[in-house]
Protein backbone atom coordinates (compact mmCIF):
# COMPACT_ATOMS: atom_id res chain seq x y z
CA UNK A 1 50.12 166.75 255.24
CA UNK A 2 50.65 169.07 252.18
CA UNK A 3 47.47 169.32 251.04
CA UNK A 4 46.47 169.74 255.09
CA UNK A 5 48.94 172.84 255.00
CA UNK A 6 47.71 174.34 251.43
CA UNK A 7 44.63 174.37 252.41
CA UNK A 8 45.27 175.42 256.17
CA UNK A 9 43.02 172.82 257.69
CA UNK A 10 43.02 173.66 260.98
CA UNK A 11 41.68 169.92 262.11
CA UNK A 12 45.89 169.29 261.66
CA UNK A 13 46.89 171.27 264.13
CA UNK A 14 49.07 169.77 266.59
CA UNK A 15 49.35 166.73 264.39
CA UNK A 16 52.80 168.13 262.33
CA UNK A 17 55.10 170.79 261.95
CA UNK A 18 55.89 172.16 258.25
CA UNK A 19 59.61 172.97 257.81
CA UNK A 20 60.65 175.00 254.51
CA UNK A 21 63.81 174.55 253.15
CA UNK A 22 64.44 177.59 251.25
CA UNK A 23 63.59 179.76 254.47
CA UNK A 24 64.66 178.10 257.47
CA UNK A 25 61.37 178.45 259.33
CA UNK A 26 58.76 176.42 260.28
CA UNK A 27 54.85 176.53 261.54
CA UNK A 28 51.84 174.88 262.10
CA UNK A 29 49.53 173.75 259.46
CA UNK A 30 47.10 176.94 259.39
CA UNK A 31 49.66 179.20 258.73
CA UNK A 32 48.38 182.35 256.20
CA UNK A 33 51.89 182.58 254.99
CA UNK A 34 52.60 182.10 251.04
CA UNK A 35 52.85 178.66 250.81
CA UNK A 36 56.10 176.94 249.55
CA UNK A 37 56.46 173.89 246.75
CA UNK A 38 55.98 170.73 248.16
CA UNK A 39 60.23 169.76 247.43
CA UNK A 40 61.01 172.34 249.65
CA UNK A 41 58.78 171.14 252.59
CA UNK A 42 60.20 168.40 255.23
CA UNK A 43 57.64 167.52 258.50
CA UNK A 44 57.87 166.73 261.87
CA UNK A 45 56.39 165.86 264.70
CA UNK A 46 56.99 168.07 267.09
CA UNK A 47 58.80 171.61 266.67
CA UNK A 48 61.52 171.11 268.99
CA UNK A 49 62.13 168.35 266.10
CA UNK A 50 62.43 171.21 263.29
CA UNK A 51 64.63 173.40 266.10
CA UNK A 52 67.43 170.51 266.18
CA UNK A 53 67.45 170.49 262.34
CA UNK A 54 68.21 174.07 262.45
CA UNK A 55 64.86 175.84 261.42
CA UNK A 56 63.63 178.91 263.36
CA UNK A 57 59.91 179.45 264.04
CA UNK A 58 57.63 181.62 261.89
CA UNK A 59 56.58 185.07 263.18
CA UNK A 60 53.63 184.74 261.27
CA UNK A 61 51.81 181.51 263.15
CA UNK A 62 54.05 181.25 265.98
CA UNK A 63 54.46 177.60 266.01
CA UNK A 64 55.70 177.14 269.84
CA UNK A 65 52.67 178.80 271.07
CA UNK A 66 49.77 176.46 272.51
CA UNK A 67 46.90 176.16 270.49
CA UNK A 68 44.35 178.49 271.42
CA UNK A 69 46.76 179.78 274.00
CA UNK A 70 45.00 182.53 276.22
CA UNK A 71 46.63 186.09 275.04
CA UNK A 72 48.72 187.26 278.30
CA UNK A 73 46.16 190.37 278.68
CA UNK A 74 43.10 188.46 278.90
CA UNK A 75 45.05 185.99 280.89
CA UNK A 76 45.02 188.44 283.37
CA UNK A 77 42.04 189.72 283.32
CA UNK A 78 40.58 186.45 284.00
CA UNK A 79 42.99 186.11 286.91
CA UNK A 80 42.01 189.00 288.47
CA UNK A 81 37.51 188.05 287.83
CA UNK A 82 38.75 185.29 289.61
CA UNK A 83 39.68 186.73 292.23
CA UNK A 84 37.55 189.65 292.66
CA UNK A 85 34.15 189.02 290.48
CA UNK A 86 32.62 191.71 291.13
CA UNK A 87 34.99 194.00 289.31
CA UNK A 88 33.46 195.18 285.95
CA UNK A 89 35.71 195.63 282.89
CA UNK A 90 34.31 198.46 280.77
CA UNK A 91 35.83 199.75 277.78
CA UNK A 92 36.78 202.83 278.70
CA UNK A 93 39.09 200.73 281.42
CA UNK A 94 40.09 198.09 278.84
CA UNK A 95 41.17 200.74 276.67
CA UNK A 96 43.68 202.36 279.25
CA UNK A 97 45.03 199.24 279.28
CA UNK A 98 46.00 199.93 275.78
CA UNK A 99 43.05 197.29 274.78
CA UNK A 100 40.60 197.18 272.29
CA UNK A 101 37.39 196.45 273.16
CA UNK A 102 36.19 194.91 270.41
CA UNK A 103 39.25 192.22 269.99
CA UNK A 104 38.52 191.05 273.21
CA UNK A 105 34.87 190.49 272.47
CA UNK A 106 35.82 188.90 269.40
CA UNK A 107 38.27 186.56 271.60
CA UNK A 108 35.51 185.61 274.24
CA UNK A 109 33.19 184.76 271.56
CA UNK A 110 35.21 182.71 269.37
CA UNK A 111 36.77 180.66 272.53
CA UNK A 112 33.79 180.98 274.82
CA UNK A 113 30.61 181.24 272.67
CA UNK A 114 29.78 184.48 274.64
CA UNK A 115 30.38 188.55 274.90
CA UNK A 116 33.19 189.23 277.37
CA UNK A 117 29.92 191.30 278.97
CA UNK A 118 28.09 187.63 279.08
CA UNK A 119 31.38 186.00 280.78
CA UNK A 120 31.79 189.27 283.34
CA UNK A 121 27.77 188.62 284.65
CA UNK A 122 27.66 184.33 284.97
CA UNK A 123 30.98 184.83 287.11
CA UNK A 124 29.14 187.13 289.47
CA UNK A 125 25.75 185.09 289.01
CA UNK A 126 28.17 181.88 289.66
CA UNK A 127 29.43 183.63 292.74
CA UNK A 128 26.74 184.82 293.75
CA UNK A 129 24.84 181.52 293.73
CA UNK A 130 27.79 179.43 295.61
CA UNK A 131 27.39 182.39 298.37
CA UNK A 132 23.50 181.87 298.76
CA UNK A 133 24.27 178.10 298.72
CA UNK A 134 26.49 178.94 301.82
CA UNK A 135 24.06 180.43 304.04
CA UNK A 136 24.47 184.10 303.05
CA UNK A 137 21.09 186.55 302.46
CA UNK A 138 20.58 186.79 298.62
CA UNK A 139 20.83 190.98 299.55
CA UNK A 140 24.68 190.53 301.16
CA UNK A 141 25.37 187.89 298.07
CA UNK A 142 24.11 190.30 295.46
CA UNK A 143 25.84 193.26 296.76
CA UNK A 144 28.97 191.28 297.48
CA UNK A 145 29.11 190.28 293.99
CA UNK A 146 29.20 193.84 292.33
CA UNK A 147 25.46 194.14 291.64
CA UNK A 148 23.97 197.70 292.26
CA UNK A 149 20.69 197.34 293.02
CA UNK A 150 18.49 193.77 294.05
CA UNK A 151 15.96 193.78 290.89
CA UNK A 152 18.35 194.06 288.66
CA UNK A 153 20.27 190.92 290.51
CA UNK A 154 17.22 188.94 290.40
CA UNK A 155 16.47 189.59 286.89
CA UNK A 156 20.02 188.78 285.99
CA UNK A 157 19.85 185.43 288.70
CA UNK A 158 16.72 183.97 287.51
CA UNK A 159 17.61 184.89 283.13
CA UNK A 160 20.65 182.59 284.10
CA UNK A 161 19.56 179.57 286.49
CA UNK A 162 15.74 179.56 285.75
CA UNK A 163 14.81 180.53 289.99
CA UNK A 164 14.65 183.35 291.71
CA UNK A 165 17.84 183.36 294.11
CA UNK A 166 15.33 183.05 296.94
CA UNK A 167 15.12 179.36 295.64
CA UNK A 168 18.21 178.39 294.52
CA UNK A 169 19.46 176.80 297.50
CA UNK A 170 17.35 174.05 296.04
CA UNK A 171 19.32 174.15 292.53
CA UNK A 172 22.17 172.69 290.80
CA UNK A 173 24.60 173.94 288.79
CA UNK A 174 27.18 172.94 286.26
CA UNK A 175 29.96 175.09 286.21
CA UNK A 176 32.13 175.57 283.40
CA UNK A 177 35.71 176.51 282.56
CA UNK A 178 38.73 176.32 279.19
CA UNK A 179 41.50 174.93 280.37
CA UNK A 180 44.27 174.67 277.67
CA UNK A 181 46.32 172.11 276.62
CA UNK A 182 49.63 171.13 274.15
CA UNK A 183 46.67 170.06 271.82
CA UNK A 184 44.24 172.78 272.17
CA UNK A 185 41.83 174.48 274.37
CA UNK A 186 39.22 172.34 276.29
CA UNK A 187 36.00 172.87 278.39
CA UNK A 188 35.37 171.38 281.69
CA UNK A 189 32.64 170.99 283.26
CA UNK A 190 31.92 170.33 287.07
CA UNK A 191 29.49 169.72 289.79
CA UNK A 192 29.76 168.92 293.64
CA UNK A 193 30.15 165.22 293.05
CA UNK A 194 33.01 165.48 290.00
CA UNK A 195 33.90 166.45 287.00
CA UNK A 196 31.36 166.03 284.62
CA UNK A 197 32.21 167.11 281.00
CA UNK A 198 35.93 167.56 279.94
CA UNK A 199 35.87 167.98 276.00
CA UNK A 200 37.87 169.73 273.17
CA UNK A 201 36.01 172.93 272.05
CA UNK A 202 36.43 172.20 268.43
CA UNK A 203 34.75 168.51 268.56
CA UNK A 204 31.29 168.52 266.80
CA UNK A 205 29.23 167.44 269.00
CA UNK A 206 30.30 169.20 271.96
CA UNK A 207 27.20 171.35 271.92
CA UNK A 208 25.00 167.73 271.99
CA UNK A 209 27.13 167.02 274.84
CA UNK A 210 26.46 170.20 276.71
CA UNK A 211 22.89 169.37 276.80
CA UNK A 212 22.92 166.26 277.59
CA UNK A 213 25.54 166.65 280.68
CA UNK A 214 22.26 169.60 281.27
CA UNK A 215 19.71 167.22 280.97
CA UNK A 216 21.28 164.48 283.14
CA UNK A 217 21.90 166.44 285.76
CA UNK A 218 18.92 168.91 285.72
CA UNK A 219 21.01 171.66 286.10
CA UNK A 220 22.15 175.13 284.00
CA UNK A 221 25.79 175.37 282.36
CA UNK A 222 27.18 178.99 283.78
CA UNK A 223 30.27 179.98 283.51
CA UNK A 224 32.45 179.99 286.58
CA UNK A 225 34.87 178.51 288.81
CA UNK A 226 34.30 175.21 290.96
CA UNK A 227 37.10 173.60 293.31
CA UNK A 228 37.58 171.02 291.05
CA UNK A 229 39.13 172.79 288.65
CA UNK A 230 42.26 173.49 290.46
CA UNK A 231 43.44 169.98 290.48
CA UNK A 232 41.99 168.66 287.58
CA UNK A 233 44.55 171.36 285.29
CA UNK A 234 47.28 170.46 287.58
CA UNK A 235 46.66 166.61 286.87
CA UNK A 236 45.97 167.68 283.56
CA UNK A 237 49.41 169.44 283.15
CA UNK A 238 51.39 166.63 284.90
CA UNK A 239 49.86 164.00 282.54
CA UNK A 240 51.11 165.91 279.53
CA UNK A 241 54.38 166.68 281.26
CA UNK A 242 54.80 162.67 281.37
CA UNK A 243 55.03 162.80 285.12
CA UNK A 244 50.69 161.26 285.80
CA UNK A 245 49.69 158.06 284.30
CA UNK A 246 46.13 157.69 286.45
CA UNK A 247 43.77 160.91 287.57
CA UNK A 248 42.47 161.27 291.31
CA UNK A 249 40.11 163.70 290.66
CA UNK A 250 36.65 162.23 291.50
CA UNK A 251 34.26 161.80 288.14
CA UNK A 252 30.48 162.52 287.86
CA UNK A 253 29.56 160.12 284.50
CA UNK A 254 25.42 159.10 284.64
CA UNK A 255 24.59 157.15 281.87
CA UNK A 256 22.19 154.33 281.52
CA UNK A 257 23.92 150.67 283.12
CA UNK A 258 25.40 149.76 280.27
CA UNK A 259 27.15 153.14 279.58
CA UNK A 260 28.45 152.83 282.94
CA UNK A 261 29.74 149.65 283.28
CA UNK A 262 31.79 150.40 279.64
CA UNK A 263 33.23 153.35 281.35
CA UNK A 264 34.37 151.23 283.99
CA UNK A 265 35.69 148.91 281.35
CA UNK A 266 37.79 152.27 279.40
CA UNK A 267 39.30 153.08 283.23
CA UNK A 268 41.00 149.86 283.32
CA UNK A 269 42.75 149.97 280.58
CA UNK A 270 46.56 150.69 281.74
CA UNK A 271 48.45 153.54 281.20
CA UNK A 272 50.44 152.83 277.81
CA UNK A 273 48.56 149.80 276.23
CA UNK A 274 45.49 149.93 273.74
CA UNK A 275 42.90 147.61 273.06
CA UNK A 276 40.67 146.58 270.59
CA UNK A 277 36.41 147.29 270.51
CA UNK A 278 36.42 143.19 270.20
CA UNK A 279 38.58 143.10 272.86
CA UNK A 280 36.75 145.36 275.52
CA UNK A 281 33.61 143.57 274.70
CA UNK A 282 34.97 140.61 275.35
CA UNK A 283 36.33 142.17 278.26
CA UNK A 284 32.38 143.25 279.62
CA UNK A 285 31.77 139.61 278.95
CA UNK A 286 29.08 140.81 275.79
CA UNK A 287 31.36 139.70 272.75
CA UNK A 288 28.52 139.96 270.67
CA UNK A 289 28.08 143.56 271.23
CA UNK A 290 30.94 145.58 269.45
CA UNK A 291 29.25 148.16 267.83
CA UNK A 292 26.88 148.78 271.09
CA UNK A 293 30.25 148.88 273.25
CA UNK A 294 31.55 151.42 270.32
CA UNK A 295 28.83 153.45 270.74
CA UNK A 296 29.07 153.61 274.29
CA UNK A 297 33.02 154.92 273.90
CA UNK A 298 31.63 157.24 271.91
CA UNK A 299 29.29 158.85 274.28
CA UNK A 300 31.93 159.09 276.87
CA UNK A 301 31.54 163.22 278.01
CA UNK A 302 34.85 162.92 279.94
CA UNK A 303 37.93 162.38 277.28
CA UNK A 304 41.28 161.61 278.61
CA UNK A 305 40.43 160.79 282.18
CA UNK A 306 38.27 158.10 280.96
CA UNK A 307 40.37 157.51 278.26
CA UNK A 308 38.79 156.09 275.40
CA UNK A 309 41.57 157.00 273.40
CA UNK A 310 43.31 153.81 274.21
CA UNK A 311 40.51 151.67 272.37
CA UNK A 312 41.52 150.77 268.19
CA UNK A 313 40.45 148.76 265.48
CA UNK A 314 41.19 145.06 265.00
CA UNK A 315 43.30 145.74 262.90
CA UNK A 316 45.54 147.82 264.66
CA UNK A 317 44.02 150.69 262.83
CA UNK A 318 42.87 154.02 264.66
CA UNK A 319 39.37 154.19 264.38
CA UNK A 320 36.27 156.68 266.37
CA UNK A 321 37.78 160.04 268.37
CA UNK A 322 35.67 162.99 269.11
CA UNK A 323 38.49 164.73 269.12
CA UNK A 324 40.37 163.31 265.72
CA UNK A 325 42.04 160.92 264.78
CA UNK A 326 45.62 163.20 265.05
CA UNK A 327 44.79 163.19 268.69
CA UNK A 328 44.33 159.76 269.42
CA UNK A 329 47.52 159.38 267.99
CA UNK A 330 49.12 161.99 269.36
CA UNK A 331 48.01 160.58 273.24
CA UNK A 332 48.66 157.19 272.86
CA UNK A 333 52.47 157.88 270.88
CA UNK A 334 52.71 160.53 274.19
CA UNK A 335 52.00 157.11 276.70
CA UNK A 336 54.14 154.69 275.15
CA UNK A 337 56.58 157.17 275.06
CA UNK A 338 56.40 157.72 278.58
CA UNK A 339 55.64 154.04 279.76
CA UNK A 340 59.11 152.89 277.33
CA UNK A 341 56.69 150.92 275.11
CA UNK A 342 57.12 153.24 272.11
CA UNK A 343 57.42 150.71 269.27
C-alpha cells in the first residue's frame, strides 16, 4: 500500500485510506501531495475508519468524495439535458455560469470518451429516435429535439445510427449512461429487453466489451437515457447502502449456450457466500471444464448483478476481476458484512 501511494497508482483507489501521523490528515492513494515516510503512515479501510482515530481529510484529494464523483455544475447540467434535450450549452452560456469551457470538455472526455458538443447531439439524436419509434413524423421529432433545420437532422441521425430516420423505426439501439458508485464511475448500457452492459470505466477491456454488446445486438451505442436506468441506480444505490441483496431489474445477456447457462450458474450464488471455479463447474455438472467455466465468468458484460465477484480460487485465494482484485474484495467484505458472515 506504500509503494501504491508513492507512486499514486490510481488502480488502489477505493481499496485504502493513507493516514499521516505527523499531519493529522488522510487521503486516497493518488493523492499529488508530498508524500510522507513510511513510519509516519497508518491505513485503513475505509475513511470514516481514519475520522474515529482522529485524522481530518486532505483538501488536496478530498478523500470522502466518490470516485469520479460528477462536479455539482455538470451535475446539473446533465439534469437539466435530461430534461429538456434540446437545450444547447454554448460557451458563451457556460461561461455566465462562471464556467470554463474548456474544463468541461476536458471532463466529458476523460469520463465519457467524447466532447461535451458530442454528448449535447446523441441526447437529442437519442431523443429524437425514441420519438420516431413512438409514432411521431421524423419533421415534429427533429424540431422537437432542438434541431434547426431537417438536413442537418438527417445528416446528424444517420452519422450516429447508420439509417436515415425515415428507417429507423426498424433499428435498435443501445443506450448508454455513468452511473457512479462508492468504488468509481460505471457505464450502463440498455436496450428494450434489459440491461445489457454494466461495467467500470477504467477496466481494460471495456472498449472489447462495447463492441461486442454492438455486435450481439446489431445495434449502435449512443448516448442517452433509457427507462431502465432509473431503477437500476436506485437498486444500485440500495445494494451499496446494505439494504438489496438480489436485483429485479430485467437482464439482456446473449452469449453462446454455454455462456448462458454459466450466467445462470453466477445468479445463484447467494447473497454473502463465494464459491470456487471447481466448485461452479461442478455445479453446471462439467467438472472437467474449469478453465472454460473461468473464461465464461470472465466474459460476463454485466458485473455485480450477475455477480461474478462471488467466484475464488481453490484455495481461498482471489483470483480473475475485470474490475481488480481491490474490488472483488471490497464487494464480497461489503456482503458478509451485511449478511453477518464477516469472518
Amino acid at each position: 500500500m506504500y509503494r501504491a501511494l508513492v507512486e499514486k497508482n490510481a488502480s488502489y483507489e477505493g481499496a485504502f485510506i493513507a493516514a499521516v501521523k505527523t499531519t493529522g490528515i488522510f487521503c486516497r492513494p493518488t493523492c499529488t501531495a508530498r508524500k510522507p515516510r513510511r513510519e509516519n503512515v497508518e491505513f485503513f479501510g475505509t475513511a470514516a475508519e481514519a475520522i474515529v482515530r482522529g485524522y481530518r481529510p486532505c483538501k488536496v484529494c478530498s478523500p470522502l468524495e466518490r470516485i469520479g464523483e460528477t462536479p455539482a455544475y455538470i451535475a446539473e447540467i446533465l439534469r437539466e439535458l435530461n430534461e429538456s434535450p434540446s437545450l444547447k450549452f454554448k460557451d458563451h452560456g457556460l461561461r455566465s455560469r462562471g464556467i470554463d469551457p474548456a474544463t468541461i470538455r476536458r471532463w466529458f472526455k476523460k469520463h465519457h470518451g467524447i466532447t461535451f458538443h458530442s454528448y449535447q447531439r446523441m441526447i437529442r439524436i437519442n431523443t429524437a429516435f425514441k420519438k420516431i419509434r413512438d409514432g411521431a413524423t421524423v419533421t415534429s421529432a427533429a424540431f422537437e429535439s432542438g434541431y434547426d433545420s431537417l438536413s442537418g437532422f438527417t445528416q446528424s441521425f444517420r452519422s450516429a445510427l447508420g439509417v436515415p430516420p425515415s428507417e429507423s423505426r426498424r433499428t435498435n439501439v443501445i443506450a448508454i449512461t455513468r452511473i457512479e458508485t462508492p468504488l468509481g464511475p460505471m457505464l450502463a448500457g440498455a436496450v428494450d429487453a434489459g440491461i445489457c452492459l454494466l461495467e467500470f470505466t477504467d477496466r481494460r477491456m471495456l472498449e472489447t466489451q462495447l463492441k461486442t454488446v454492438s455486435k450481439r445486438f446489431n445495434a449502435p451505442i449512443i448516448q442517452g437515457t433509457h427507462a431502465l436506468f432509473e431503477s437500476l441506480t436506485r437498486q444500485l444505490n440500495e445494494y451499496f447502502n446494505g439494504t438489496r441483496r438480489d436485483f429485479t431489474v430485467p437482464l439482456a445477456a446473449p452469449g453462446t449456450e454455454f455462456q448462458q447457462n454459466v450466467w445462470k450458474e453466477l445468479c445463484g450464488i447467494p447473497y454473502g457466500t463465494t464459491r470456487s471455479y471447481k466448485q461452479q463447474a461442478e455445479a453446471l455438472r462439467m467438472s472437467d471444464a474449469v478453465r472454460a467455466v473461468a473464461n465464461a465468468n470472465g466474459m460476463n458484460r454485466i458485473s455485480i448483478l450477475i455477480p461474478c465477484h462471488r467466484v475464488i480460487g481453490s484455495d481461498g485465494q482471489l483470483t480473475g476481476y475485470g474490475g481488480g482484485l481491490w474490488r472483488k474484495q471490497w464487494l464480497l467484505d461489503m456482503e458478509r458484512r451485511v449478511s453477518g458472515k464477516q469472518p
